[in-house]
PDB file of N, CA and C in Angstrom:
ATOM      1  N   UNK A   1      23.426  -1.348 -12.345  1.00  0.00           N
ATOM      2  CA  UNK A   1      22.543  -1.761 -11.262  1.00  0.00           C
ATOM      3  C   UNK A   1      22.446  -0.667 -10.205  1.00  0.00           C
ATOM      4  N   UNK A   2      23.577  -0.060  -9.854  1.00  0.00           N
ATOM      5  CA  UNK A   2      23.507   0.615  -8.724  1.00  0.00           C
ATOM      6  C   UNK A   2      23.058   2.132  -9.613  1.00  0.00           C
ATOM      7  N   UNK A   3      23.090   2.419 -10.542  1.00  0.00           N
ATOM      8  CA  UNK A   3      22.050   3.527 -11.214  1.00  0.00           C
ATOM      9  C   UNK A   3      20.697   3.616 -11.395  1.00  0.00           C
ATOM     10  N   UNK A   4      20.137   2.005 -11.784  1.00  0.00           N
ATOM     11  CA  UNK A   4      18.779   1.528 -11.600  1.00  0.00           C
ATOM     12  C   UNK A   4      17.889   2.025 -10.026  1.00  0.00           C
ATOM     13  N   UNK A   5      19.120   1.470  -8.774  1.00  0.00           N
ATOM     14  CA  UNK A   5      19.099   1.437  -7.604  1.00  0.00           C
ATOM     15  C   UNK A   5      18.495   2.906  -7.535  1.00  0.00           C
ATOM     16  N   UNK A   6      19.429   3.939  -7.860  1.00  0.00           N
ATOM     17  CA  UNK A   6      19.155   5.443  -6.937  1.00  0.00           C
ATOM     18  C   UNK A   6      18.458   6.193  -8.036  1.00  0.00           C
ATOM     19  N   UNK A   7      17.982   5.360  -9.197  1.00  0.00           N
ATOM     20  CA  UNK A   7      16.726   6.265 -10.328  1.00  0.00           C
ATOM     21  C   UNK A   7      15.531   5.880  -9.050  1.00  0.00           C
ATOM     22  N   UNK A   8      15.214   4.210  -8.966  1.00  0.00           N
ATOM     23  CA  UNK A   8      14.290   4.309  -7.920  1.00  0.00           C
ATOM     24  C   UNK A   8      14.024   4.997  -6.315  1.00  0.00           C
ATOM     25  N   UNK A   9      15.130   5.047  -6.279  1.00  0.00           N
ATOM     26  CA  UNK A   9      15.414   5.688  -4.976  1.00  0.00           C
ATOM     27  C   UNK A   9      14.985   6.953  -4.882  1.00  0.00           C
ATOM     28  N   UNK A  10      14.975   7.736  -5.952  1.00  0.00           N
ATOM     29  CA  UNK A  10      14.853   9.075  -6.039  1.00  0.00           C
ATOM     30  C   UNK A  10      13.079   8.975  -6.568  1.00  0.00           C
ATOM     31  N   UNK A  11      13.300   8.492  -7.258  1.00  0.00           N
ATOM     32  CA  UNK A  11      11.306   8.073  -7.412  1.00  0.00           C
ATOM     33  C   UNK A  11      10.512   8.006  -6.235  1.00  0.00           C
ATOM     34  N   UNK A  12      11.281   6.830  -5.921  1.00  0.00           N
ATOM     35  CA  UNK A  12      10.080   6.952  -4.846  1.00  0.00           C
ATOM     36  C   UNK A  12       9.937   8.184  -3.533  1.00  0.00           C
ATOM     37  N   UNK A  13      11.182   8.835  -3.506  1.00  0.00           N
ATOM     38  CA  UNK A  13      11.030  10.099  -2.860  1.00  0.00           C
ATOM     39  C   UNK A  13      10.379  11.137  -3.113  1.00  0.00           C
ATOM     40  N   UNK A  14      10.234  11.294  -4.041  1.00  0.00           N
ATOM     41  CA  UNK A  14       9.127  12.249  -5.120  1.00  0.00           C
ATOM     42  C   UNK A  14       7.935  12.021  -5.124  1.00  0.00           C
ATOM     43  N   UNK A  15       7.432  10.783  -5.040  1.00  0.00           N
ATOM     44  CA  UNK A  15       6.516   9.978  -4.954  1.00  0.00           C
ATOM     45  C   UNK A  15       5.638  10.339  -3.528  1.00  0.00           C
ATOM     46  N   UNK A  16       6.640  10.289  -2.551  1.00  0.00           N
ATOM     47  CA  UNK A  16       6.072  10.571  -1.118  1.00  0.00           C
ATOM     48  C   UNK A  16       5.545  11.973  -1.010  1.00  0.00           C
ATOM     49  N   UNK A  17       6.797  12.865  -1.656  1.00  0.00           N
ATOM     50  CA  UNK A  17       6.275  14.130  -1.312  1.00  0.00           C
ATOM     51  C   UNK A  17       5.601  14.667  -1.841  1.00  0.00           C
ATOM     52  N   UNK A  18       5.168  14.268  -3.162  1.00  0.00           N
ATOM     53  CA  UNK A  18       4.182  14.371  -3.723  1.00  0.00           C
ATOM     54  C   UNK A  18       2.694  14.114  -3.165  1.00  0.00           C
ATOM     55  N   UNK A  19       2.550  12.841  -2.282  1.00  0.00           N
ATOM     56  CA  UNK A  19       1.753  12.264  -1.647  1.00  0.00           C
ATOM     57  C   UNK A  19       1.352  13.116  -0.546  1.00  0.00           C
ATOM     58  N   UNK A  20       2.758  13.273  -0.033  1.00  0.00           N
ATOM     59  CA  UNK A  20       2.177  14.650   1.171  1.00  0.00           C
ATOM     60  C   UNK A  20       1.671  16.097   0.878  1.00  0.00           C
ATOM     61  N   UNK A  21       1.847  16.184  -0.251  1.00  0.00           N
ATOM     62  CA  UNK A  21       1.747  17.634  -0.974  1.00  0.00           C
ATOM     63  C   UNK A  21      -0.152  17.177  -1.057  1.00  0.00           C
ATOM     64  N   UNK A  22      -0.588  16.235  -1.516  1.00  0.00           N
ATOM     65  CA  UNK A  22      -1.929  16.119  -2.235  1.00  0.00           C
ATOM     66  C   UNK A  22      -2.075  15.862  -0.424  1.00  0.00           C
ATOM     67  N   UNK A  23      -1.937  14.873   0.291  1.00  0.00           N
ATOM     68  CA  UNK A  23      -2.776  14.586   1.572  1.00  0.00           C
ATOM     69  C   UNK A  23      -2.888  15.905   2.310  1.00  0.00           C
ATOM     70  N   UNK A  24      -2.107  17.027   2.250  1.00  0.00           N
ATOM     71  CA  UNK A  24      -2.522  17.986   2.874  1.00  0.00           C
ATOM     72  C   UNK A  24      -3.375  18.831   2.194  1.00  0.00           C
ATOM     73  N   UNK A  25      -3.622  18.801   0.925  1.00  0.00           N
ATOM     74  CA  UNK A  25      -4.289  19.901  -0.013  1.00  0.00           C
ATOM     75  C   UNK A  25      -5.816  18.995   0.149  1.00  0.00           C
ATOM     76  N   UNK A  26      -6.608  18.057   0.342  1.00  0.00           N
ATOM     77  CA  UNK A  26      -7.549  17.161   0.928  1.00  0.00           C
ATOM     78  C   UNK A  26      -8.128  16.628   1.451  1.00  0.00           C
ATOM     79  N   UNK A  27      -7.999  17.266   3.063  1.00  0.00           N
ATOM     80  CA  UNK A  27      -8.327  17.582   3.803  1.00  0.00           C
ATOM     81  C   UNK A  27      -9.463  18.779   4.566  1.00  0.00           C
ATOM     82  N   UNK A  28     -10.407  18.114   5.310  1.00  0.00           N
ATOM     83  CA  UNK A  28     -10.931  19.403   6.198  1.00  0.00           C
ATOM     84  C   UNK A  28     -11.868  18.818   7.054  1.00  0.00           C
ATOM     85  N   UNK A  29     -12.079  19.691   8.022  1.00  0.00           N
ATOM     86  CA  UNK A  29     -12.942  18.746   9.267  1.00  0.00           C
ATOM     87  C   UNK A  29     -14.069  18.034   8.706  1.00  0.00           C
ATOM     88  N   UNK A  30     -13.971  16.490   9.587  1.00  0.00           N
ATOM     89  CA  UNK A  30     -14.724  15.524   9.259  1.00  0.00           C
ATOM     90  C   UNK A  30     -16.464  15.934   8.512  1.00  0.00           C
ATOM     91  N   UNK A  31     -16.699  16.680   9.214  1.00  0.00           N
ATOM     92  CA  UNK A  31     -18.297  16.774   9.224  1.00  0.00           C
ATOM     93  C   UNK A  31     -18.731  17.491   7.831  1.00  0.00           C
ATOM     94  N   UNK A  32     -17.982  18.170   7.554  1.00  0.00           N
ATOM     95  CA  UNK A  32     -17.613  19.276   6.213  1.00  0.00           C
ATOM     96  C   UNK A  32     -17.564  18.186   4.936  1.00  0.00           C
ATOM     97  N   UNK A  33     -16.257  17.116   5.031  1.00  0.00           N
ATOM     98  CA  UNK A  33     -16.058  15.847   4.380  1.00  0.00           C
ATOM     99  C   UNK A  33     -17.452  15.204   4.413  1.00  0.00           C
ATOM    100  N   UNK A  34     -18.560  14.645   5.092  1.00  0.00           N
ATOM    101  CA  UNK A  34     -18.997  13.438   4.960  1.00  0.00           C
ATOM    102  C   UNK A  34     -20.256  14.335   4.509  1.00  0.00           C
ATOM    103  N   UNK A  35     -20.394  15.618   4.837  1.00  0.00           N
ATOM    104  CA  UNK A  35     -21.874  16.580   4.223  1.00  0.00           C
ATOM    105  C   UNK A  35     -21.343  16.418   2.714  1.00  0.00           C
ATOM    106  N   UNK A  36     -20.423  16.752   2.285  1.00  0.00           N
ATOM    107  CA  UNK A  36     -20.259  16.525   0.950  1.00  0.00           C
ATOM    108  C   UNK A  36     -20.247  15.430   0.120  1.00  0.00           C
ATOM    109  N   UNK A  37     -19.483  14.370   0.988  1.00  0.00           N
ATOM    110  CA  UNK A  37     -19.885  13.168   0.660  1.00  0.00           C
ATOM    111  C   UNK A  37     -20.909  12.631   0.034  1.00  0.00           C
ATOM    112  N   UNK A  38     -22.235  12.993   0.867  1.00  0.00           N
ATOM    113  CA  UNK A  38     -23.331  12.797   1.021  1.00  0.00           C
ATOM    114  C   UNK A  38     -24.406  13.985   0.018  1.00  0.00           C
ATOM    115  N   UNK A  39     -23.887  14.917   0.011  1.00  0.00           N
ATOM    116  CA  UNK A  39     -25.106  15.836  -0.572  1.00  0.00           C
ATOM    117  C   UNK A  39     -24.578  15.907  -2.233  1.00  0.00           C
ATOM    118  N   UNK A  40     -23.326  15.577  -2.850  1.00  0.00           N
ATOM    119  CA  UNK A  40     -22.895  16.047  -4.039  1.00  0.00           C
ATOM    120  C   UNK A  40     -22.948  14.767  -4.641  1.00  0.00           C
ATOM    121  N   UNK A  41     -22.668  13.360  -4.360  1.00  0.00           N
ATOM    122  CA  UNK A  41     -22.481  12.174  -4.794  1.00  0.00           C
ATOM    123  C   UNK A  41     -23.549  11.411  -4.312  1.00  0.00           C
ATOM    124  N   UNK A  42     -23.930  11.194  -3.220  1.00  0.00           N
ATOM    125  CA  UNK A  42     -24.798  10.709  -2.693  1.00  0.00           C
ATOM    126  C   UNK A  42     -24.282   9.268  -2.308  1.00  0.00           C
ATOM    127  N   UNK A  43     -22.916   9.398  -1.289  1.00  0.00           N
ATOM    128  CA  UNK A  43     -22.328   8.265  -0.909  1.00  0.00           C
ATOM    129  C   UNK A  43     -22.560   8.403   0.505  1.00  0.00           C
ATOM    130  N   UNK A  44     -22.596   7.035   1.168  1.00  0.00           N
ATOM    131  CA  UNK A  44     -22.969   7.158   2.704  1.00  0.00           C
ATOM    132  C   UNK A  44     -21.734   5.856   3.539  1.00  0.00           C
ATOM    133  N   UNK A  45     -21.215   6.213   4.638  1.00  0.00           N
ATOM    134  CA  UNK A  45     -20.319   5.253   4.854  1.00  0.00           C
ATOM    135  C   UNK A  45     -20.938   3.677   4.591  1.00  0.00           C
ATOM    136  N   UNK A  46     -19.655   2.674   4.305  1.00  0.00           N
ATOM    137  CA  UNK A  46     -20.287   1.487   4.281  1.00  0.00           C
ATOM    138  C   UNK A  46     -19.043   0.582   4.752  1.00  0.00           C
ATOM    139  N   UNK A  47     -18.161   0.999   5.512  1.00  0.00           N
ATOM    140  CA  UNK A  47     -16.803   0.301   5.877  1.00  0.00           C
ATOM    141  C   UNK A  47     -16.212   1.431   6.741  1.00  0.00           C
ATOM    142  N   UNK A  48     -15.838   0.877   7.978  1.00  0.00           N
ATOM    143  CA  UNK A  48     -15.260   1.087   9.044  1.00  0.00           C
ATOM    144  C   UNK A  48     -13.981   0.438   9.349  1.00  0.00           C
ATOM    145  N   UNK A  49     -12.705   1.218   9.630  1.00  0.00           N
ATOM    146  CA  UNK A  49     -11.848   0.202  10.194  1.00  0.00           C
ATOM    147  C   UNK A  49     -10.708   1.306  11.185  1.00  0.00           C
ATOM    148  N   UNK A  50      -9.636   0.845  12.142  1.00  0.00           N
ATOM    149  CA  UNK A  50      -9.379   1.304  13.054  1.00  0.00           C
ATOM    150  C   UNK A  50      -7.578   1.580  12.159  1.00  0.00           C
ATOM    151  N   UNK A  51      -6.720   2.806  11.518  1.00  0.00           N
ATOM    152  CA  UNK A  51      -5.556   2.327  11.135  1.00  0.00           C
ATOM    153  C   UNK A  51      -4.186   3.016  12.449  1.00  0.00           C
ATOM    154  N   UNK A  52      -3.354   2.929  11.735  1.00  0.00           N
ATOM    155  CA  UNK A  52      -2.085   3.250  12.743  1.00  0.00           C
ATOM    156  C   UNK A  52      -2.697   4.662  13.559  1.00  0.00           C
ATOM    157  N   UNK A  53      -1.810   4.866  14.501  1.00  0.00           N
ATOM    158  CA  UNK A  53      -2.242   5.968  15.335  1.00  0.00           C
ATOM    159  C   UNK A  53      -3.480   7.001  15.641  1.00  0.00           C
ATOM    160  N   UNK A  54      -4.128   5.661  16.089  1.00  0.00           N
ATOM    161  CA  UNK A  54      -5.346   6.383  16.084  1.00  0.00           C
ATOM    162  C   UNK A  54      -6.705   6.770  14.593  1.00  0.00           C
ATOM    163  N   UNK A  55      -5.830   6.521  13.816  1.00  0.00           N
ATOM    164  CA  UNK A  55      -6.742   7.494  12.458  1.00  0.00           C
ATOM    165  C   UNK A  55      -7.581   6.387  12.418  1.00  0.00           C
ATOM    166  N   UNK A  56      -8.883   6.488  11.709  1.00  0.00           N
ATOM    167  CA  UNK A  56     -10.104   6.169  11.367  1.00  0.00           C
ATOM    168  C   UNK A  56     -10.333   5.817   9.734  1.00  0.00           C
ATOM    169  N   UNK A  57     -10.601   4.684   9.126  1.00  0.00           N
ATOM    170  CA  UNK A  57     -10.299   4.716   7.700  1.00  0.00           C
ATOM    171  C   UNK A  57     -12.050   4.587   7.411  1.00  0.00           C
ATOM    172  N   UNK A  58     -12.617   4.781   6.307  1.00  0.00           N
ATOM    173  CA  UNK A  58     -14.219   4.647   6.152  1.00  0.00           C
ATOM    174  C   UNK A  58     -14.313   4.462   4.518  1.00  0.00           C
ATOM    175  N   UNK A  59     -15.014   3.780   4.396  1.00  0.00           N
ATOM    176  CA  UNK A  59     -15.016   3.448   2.636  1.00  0.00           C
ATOM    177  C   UNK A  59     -16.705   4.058   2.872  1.00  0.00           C
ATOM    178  N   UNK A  60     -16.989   5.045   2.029  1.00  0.00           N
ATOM    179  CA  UNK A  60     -18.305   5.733   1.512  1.00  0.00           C
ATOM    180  C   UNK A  60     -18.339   5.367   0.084  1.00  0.00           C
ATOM    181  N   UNK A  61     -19.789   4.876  -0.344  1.00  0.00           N
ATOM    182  CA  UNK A  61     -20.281   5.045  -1.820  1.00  0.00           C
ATOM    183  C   UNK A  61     -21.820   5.112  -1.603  1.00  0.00           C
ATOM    184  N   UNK A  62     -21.794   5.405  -3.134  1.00  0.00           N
ATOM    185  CA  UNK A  62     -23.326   5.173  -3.108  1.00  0.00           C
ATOM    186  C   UNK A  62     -24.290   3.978  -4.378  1.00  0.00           C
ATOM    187  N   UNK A  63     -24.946   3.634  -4.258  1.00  0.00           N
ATOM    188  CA  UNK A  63     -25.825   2.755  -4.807  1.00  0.00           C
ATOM    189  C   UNK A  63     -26.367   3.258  -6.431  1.00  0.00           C
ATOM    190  N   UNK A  64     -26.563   4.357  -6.206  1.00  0.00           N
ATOM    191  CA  UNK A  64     -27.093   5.083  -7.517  1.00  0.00           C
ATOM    192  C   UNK A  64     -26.044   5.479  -8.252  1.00  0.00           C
ATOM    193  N   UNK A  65     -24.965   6.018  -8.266  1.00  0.00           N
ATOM    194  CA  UNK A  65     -24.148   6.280  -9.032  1.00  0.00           C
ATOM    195  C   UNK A  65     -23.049   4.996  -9.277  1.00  0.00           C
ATOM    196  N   UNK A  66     -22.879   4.282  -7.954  1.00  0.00           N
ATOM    197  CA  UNK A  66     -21.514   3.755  -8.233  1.00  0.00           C
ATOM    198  C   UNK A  66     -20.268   4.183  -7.611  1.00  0.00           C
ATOM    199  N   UNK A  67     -20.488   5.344  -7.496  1.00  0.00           N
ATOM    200  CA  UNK A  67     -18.931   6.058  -7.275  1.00  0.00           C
ATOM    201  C   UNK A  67     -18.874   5.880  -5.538  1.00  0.00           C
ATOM    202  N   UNK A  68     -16.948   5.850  -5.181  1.00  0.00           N
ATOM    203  CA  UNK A  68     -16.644   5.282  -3.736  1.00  0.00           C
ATOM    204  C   UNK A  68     -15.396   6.392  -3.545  1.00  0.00           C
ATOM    205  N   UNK A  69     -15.338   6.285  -2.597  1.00  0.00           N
ATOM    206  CA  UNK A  69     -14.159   6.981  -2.041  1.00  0.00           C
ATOM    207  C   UNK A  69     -13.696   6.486  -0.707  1.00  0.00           C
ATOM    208  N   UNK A  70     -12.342   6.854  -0.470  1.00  0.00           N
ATOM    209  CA  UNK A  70     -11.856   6.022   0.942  1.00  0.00           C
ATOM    210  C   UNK A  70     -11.318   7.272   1.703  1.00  0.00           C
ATOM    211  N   UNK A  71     -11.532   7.675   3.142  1.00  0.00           N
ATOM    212  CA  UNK A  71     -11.123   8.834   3.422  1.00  0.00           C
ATOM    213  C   UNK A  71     -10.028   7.959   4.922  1.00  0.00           C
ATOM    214  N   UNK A  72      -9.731   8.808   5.405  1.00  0.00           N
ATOM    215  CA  UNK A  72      -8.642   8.720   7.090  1.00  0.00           C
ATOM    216  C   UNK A  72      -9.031   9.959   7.452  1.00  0.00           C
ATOM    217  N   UNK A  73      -9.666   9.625   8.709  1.00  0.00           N
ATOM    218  CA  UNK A  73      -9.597  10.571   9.903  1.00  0.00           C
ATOM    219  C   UNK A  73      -8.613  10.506  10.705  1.00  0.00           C
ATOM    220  N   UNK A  74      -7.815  11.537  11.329  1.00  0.00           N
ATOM    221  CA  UNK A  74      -6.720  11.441  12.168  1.00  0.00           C
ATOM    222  C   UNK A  74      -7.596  12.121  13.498  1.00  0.00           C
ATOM    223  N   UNK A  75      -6.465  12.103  14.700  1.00  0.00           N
ATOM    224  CA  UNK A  75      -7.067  11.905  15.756  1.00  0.00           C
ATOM    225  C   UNK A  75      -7.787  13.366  15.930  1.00  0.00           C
ATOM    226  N   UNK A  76      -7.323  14.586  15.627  1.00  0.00           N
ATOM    227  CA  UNK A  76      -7.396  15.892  15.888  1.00  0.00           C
ATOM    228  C   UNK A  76      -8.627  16.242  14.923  1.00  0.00           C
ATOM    229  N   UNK A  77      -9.020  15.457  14.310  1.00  0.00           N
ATOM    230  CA  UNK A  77     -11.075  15.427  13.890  1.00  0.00           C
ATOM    231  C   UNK A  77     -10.787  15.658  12.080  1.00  0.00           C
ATOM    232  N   UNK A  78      -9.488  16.231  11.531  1.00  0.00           N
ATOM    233  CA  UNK A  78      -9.360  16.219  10.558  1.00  0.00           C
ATOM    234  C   UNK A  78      -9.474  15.243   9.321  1.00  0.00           C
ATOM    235  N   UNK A  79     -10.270  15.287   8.458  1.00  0.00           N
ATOM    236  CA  UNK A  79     -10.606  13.791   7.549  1.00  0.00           C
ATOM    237  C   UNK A  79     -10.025  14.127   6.105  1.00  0.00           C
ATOM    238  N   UNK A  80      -8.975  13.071   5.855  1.00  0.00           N
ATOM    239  CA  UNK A  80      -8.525  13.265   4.717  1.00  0.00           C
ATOM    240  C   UNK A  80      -9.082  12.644   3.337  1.00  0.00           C
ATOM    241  N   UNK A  81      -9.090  12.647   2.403  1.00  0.00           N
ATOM    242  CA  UNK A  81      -9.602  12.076   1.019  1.00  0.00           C
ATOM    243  C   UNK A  81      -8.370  10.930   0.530  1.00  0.00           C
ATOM    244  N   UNK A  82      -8.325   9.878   0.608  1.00  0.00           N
ATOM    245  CA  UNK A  82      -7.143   8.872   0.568  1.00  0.00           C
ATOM    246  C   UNK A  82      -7.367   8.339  -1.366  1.00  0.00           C
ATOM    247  N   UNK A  83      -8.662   7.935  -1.692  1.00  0.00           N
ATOM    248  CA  UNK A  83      -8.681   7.386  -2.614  1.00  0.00           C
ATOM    249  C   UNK A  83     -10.252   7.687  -3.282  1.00  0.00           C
ATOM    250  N   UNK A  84     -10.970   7.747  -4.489  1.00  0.00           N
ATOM    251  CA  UNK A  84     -12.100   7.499  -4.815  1.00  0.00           C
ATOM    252  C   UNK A  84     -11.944   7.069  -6.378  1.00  0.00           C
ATOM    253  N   UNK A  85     -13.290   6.482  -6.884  1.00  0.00           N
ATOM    254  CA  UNK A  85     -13.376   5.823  -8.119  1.00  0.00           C
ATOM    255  C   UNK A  85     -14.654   5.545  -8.504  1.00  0.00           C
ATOM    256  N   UNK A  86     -15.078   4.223  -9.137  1.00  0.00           N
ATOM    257  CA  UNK A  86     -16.739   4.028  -9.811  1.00  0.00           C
ATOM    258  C   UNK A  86     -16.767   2.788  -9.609  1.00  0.00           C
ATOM    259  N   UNK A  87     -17.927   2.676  -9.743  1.00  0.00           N
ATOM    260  CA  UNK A  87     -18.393   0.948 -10.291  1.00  0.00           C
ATOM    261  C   UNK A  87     -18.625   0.394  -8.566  1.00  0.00           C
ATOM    262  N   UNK A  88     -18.637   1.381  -7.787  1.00  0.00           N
ATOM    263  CA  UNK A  88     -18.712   0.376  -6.661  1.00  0.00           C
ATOM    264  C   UNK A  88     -19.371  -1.584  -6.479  1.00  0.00           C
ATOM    265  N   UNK A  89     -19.270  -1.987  -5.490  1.00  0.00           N
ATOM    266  CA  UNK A  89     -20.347  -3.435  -5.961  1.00  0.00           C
ATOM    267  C   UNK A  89     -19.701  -3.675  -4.138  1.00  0.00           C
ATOM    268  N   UNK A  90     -20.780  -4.294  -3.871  1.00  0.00           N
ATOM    269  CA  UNK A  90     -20.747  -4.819  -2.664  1.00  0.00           C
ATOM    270  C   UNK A  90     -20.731  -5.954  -2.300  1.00  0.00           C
ATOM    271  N   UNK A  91     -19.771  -7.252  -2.512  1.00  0.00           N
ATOM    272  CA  UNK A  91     -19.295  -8.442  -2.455  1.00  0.00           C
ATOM    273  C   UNK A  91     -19.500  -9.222  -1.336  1.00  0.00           C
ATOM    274  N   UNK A  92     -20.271 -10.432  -1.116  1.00  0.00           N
ATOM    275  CA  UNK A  92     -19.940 -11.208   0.299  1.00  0.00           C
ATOM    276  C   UNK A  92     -19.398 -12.840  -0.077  1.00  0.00           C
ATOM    277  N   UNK A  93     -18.083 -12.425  -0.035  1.00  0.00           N
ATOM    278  CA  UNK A  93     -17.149 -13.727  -0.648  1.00  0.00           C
ATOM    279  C   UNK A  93     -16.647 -14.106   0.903  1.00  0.00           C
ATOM    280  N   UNK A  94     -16.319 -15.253   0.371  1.00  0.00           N
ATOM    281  CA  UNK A  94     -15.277 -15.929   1.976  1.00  0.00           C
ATOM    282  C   UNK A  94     -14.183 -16.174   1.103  1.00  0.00           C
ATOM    283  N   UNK A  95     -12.917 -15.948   1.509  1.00  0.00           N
ATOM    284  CA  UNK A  95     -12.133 -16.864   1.364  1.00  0.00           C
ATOM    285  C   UNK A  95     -11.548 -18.359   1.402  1.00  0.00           C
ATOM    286  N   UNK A  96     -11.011 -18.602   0.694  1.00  0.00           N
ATOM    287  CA  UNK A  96     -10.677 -19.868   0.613  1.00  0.00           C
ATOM    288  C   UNK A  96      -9.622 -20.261   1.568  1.00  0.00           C
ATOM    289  N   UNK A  97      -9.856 -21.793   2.170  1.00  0.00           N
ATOM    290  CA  UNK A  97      -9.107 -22.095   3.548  1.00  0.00           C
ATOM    291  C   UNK A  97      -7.779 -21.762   3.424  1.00  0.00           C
ATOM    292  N   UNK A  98      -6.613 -21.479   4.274  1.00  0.00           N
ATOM    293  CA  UNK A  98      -5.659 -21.398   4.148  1.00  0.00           C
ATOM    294  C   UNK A  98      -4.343 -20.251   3.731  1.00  0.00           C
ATOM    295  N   UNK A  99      -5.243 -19.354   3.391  1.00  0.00           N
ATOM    296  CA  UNK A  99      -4.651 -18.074   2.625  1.00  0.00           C
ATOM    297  C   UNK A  99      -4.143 -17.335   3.734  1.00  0.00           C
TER     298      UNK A  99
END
C-alpha cells in the first residue's frame, strides 16, 4: 500500500511539471492568440468566465469546422492554450432540481 502510495505520489509530480513545462511552451500575448484563433481555424470566443487570480478563461470554436479550444489569460495580458478538441455543439440544457 504504502508503495502504491509514493508510485502515485511521484506521478502525479511529473504530471505537474510536465504541465508546467507545456503551459509555458503555449503561451503568447493575447491578441497574437485570438488572431490565430480566428484566422487559421476560424473559432471566435463563445464563453467567458472570471478564474483564480485574476486570469480570464474563454472557450473559442467555430461553427464550420467544429473544432474548440479553451485558453487563460493571466493578469500581465499573457494568454495561455489550456485545452482544444472537435465536434464542438452548443447545448441549452437546465439542470435538474437539486444537484
Amino acid at each position: 500500500m504504502k508503495r502504491m502510495f509514493l508510485n502515485m505520489t511521484i506521478g502525479l509530480g511529473i504530471l505537474a511539471i510536465a504541465a508546467q513545462q507545456v503551459w509555458a511552451q503555449n503561451c503568447a500575448p493575447r491578441k497574437a492568440v485570438v488572431e490565430r484563433l480566428s484566422e487559421t481555424y476560424g473559432e471566435t470566443r463563445r464563453g467567458i468566465g472570471i478564474a483564480r487570480q485574476g486570469a480570464v478563461m474563454e472557450v473559442y470554436a467555430s461553427d464550420r469546422t467544429g473544432s474548440w479550444t479553451i485558453t487563460v489569460t493571466l493578469p500581465d495580458g499573457m494568454t495561455c492554450l489550456i485545452a482544444s478538441g472537435r465536434s464542438f455543439e452548443v447545448l441549452a440544457e437546465t439542470l435538474p432540481p437539486n444537484i
